[in-house]
PDB file of N, CA and C in Angstrom:
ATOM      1  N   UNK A   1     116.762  74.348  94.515  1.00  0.00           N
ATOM      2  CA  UNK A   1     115.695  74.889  93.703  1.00  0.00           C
ATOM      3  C   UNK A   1     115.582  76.382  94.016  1.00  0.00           C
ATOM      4  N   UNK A   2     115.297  77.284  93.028  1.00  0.00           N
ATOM      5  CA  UNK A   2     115.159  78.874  93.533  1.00  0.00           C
ATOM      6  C   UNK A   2     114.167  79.014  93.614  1.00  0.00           C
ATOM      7  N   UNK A   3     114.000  80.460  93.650  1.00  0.00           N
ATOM      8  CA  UNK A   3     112.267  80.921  93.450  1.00  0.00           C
ATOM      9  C   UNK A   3     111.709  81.018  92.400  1.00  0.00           C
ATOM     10  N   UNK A   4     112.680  81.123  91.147  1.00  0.00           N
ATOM     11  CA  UNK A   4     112.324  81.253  89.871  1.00  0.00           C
ATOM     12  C   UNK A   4     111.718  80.347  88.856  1.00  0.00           C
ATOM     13  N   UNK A   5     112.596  79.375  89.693  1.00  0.00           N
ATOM     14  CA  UNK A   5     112.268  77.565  89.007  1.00  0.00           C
ATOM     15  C   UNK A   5     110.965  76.865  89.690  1.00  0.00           C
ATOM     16  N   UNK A   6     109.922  77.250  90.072  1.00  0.00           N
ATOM     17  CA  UNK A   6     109.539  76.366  90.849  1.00  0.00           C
ATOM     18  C   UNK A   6     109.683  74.427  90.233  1.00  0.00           C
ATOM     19  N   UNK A   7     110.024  73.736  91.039  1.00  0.00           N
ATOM     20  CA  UNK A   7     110.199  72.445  90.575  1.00  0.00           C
ATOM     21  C   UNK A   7     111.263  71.866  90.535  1.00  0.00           C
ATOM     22  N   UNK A   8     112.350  72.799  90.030  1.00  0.00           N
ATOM     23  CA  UNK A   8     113.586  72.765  89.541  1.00  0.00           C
ATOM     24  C   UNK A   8     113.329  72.289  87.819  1.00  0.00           C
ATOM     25  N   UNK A   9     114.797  71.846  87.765  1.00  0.00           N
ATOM     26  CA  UNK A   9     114.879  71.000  86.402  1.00  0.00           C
ATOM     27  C   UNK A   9     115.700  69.977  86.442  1.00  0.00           C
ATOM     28  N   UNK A  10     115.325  68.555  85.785  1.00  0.00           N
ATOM     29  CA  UNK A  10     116.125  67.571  85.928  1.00  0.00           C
ATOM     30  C   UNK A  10     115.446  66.296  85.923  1.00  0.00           C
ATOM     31  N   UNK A  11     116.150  65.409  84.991  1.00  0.00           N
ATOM     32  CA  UNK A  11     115.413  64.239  85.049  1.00  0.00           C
ATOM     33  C   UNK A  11     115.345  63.230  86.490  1.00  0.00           C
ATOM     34  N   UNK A  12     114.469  62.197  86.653  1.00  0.00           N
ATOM     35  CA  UNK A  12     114.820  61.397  87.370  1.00  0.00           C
ATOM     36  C   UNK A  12     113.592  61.886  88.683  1.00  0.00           C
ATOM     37  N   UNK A  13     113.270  63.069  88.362  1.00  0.00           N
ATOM     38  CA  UNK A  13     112.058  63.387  89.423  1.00  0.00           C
ATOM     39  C   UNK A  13     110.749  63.100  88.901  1.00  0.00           C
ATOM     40  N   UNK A  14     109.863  63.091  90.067  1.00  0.00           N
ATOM     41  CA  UNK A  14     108.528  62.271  89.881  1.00  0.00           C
ATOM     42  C   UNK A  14     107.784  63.677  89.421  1.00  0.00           C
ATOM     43  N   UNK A  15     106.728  63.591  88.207  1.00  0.00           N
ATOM     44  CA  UNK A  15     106.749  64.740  88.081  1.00  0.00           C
ATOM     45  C   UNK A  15     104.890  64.821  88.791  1.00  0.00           C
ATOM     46  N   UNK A  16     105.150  66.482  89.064  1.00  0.00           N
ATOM     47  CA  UNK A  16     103.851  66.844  89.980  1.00  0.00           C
ATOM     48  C   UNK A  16     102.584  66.860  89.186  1.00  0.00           C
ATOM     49  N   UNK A  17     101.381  66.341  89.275  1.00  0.00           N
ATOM     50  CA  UNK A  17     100.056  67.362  88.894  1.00  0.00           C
ATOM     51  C   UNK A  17     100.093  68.645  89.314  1.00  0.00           C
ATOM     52  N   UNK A  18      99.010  68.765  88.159  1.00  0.00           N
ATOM     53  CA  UNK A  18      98.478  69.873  88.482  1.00  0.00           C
ATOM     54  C   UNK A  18      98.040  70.605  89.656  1.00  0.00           C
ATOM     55  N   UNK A  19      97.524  69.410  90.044  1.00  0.00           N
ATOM     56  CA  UNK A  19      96.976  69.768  91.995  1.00  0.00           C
ATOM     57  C   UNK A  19      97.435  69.944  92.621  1.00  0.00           C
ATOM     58  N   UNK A  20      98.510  69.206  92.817  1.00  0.00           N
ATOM     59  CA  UNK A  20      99.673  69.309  93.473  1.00  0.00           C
ATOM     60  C   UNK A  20     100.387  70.794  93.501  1.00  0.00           C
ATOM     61  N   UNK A  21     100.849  71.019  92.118  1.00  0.00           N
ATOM     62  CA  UNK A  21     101.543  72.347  92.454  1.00  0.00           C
ATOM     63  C   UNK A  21     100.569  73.540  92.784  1.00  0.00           C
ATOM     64  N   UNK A  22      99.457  73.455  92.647  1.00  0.00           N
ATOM     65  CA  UNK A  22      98.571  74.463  92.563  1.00  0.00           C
ATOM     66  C   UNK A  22      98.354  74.507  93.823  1.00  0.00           C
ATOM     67  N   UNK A  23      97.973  73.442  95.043  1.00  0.00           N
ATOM     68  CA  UNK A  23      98.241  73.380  96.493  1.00  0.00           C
ATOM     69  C   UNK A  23      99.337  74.083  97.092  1.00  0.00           C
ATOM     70  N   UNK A  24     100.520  73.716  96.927  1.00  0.00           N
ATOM     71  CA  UNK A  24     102.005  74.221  96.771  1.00  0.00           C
ATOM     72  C   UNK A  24     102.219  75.662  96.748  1.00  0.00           C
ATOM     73  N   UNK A  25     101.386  76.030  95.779  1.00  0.00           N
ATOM     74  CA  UNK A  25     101.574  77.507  95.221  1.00  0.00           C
ATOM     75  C   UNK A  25      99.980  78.513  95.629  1.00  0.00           C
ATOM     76  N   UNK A  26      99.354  77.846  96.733  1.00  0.00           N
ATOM     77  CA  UNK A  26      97.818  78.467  96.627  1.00  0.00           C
ATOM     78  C   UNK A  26      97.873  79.725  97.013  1.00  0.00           C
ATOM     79  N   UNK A  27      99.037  80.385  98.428  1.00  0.00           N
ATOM     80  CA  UNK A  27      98.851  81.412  98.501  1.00  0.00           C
ATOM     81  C   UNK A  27      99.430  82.946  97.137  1.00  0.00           C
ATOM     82  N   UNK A  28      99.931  82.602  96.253  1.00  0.00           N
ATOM     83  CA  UNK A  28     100.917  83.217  95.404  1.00  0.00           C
ATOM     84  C   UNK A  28      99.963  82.953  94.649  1.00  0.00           C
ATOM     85  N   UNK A  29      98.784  82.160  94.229  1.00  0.00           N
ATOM     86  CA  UNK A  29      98.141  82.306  92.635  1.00  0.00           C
ATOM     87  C   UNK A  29      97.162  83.137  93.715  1.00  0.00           C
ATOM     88  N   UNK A  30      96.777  82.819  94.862  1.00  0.00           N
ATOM     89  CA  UNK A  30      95.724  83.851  95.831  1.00  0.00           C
ATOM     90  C   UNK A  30      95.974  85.413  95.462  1.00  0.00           C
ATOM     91  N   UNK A  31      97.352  85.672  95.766  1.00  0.00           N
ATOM     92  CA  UNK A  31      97.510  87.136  95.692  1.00  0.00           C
ATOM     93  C   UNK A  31      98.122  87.443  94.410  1.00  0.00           C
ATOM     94  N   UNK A  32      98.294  87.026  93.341  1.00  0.00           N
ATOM     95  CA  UNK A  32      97.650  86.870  92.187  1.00  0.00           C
ATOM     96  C   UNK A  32      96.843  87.334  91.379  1.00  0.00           C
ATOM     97  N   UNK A  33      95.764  86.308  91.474  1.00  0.00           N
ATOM     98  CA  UNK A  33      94.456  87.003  91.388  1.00  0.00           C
ATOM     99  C   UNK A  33      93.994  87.683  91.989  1.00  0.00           C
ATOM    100  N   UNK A  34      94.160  88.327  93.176  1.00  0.00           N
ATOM    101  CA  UNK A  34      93.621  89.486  94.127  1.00  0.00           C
ATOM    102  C   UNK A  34      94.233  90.915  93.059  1.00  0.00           C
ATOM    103  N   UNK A  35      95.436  90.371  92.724  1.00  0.00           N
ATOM    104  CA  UNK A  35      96.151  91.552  92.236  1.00  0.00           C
ATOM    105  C   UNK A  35      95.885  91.662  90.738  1.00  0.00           C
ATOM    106  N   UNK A  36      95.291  90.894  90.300  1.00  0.00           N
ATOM    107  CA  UNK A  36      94.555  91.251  89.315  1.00  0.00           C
ATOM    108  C   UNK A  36      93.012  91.779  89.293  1.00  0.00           C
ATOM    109  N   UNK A  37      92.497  91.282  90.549  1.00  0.00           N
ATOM    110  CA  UNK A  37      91.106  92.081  90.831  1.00  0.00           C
ATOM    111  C   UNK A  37      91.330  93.291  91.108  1.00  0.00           C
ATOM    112  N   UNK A  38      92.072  93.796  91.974  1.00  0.00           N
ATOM    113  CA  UNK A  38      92.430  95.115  92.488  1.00  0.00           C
ATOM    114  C   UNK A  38      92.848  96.236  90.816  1.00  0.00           C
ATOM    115  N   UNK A  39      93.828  95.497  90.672  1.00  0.00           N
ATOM    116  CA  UNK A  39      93.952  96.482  89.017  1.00  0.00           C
ATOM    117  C   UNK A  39      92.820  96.560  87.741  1.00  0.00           C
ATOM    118  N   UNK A  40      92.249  95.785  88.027  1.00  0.00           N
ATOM    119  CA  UNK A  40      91.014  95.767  87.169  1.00  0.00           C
ATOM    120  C   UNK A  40      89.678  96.686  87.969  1.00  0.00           C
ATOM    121  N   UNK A  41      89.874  96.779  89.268  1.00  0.00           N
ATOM    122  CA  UNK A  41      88.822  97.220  89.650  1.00  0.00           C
ATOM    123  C   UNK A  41      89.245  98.990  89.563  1.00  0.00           C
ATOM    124  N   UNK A  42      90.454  99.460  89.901  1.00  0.00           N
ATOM    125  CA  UNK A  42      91.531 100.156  89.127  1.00  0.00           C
ATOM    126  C   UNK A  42      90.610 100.844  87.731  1.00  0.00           C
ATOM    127  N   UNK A  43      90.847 100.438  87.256  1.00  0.00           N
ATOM    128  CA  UNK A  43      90.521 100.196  85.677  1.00  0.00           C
ATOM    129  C   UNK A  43      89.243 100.627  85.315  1.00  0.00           C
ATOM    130  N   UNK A  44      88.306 100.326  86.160  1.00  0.00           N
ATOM    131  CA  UNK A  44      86.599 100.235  85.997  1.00  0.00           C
ATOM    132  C   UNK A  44      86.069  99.407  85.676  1.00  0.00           C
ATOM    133  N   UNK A  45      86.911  98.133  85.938  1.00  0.00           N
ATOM    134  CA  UNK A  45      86.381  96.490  85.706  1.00  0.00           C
ATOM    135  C   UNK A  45      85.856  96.154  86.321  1.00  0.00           C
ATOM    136  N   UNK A  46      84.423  95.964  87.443  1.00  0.00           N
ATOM    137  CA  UNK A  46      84.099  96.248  88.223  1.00  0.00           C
ATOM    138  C   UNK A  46      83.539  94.368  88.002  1.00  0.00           C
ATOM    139  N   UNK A  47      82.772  93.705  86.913  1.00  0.00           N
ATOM    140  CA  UNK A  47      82.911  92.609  86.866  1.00  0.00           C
ATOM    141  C   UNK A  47      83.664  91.598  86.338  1.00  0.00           C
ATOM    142  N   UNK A  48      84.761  92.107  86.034  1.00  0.00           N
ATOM    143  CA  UNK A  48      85.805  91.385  85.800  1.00  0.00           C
ATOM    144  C   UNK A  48      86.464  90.958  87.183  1.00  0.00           C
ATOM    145  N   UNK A  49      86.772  92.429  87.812  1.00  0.00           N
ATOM    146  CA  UNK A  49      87.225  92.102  89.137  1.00  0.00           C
ATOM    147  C   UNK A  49      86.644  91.003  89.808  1.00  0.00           C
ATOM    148  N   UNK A  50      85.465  91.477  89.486  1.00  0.00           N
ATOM    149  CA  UNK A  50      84.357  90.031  90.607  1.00  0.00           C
ATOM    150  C   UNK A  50      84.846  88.908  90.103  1.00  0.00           C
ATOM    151  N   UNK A  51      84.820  88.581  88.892  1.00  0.00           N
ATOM    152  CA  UNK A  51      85.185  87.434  88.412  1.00  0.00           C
ATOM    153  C   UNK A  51      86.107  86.645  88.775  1.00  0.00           C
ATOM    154  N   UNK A  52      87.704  87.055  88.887  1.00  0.00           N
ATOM    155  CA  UNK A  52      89.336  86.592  89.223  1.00  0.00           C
ATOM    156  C   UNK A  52      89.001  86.829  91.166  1.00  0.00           C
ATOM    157  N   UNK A  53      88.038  87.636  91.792  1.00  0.00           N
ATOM    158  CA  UNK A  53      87.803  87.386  93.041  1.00  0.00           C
ATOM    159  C   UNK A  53      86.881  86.024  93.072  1.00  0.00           C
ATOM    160  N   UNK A  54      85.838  85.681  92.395  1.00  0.00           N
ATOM    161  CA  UNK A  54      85.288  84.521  92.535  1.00  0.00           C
ATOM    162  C   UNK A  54      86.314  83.138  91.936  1.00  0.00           C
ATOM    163  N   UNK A  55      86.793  83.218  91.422  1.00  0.00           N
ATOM    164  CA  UNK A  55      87.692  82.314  91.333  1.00  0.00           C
ATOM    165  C   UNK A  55      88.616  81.879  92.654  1.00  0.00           C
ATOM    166  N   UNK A  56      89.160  83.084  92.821  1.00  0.00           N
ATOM    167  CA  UNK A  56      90.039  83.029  94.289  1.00  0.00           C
ATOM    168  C   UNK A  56      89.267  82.631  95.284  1.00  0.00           C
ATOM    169  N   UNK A  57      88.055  83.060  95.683  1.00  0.00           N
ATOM    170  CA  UNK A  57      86.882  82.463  96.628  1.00  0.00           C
ATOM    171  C   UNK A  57      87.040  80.524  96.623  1.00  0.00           C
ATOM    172  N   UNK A  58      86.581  80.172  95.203  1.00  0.00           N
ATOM    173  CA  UNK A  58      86.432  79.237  94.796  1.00  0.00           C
ATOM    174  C   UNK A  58      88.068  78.508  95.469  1.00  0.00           C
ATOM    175  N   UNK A  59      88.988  78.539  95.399  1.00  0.00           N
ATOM    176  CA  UNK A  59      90.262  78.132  95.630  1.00  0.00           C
ATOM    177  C   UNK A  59      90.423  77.732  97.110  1.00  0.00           C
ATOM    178  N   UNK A  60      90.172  78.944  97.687  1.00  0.00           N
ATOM    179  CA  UNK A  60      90.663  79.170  99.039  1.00  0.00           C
ATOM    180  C   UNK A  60      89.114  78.425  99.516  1.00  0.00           C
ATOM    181  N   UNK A  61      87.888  77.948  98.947  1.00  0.00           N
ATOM    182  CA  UNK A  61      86.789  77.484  99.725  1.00  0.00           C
ATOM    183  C   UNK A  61      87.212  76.081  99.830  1.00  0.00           C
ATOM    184  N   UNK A  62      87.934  75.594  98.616  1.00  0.00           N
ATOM    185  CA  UNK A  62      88.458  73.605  98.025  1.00  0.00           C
ATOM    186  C   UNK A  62      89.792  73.877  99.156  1.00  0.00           C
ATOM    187  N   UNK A  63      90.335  74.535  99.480  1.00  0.00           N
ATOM    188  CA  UNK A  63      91.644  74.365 100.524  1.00  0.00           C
ATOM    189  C   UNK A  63      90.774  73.969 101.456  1.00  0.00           C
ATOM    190  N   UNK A  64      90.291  75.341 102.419  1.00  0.00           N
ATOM    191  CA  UNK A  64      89.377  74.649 103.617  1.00  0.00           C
ATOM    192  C   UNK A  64      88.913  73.761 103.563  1.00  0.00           C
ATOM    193  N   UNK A  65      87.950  72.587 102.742  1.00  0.00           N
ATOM    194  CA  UNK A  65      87.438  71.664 102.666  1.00  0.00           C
ATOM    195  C   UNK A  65      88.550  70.656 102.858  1.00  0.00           C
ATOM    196  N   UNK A  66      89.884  70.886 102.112  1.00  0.00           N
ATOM    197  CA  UNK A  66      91.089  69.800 102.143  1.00  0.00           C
ATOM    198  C   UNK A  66      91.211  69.435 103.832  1.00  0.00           C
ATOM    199  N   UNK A  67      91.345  70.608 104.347  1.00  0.00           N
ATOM    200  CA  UNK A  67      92.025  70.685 105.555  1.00  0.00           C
ATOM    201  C   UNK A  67      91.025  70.088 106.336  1.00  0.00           C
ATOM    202  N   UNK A  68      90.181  69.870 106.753  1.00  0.00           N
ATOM    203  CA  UNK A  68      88.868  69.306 107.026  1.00  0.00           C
ATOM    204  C   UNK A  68      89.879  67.943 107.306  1.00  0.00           C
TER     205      UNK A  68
END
């Protein structure tokens, strides 16, 4: 599998939820959306930024709870 594919391609695999890959992938949608807060704040998006940061809050608060 590369970096490009996440998953790969090919029949015969069990395929993932949503949750699943989104676990998988939490730090990369993290900096992500950071990097979309940062360019928006950039910008003079000042609550937009907040916004894609409260989301990311929201993410990284449901991980900690997992790990629990």
């Amino acid at each position: 599998m590369s970096r490009g594919e996440p998953g790969g391609v090919g029949g015969g695999e069990q395929q993932e939820t949503a949750g699943e890959i989104a676990e998988l992938y939490l730090g990369n949608i993290l900096f992500a959306l950071e990097s979309t807060a940062l360019s928006l704040d950039e910008q003079g998006k000042k609550d937009d930024a907040a916004f894609y940061r409260g989301i990311a809050r929201k993410l990284a608060e449901a991980r900690g709870r997992a790990k629990k």
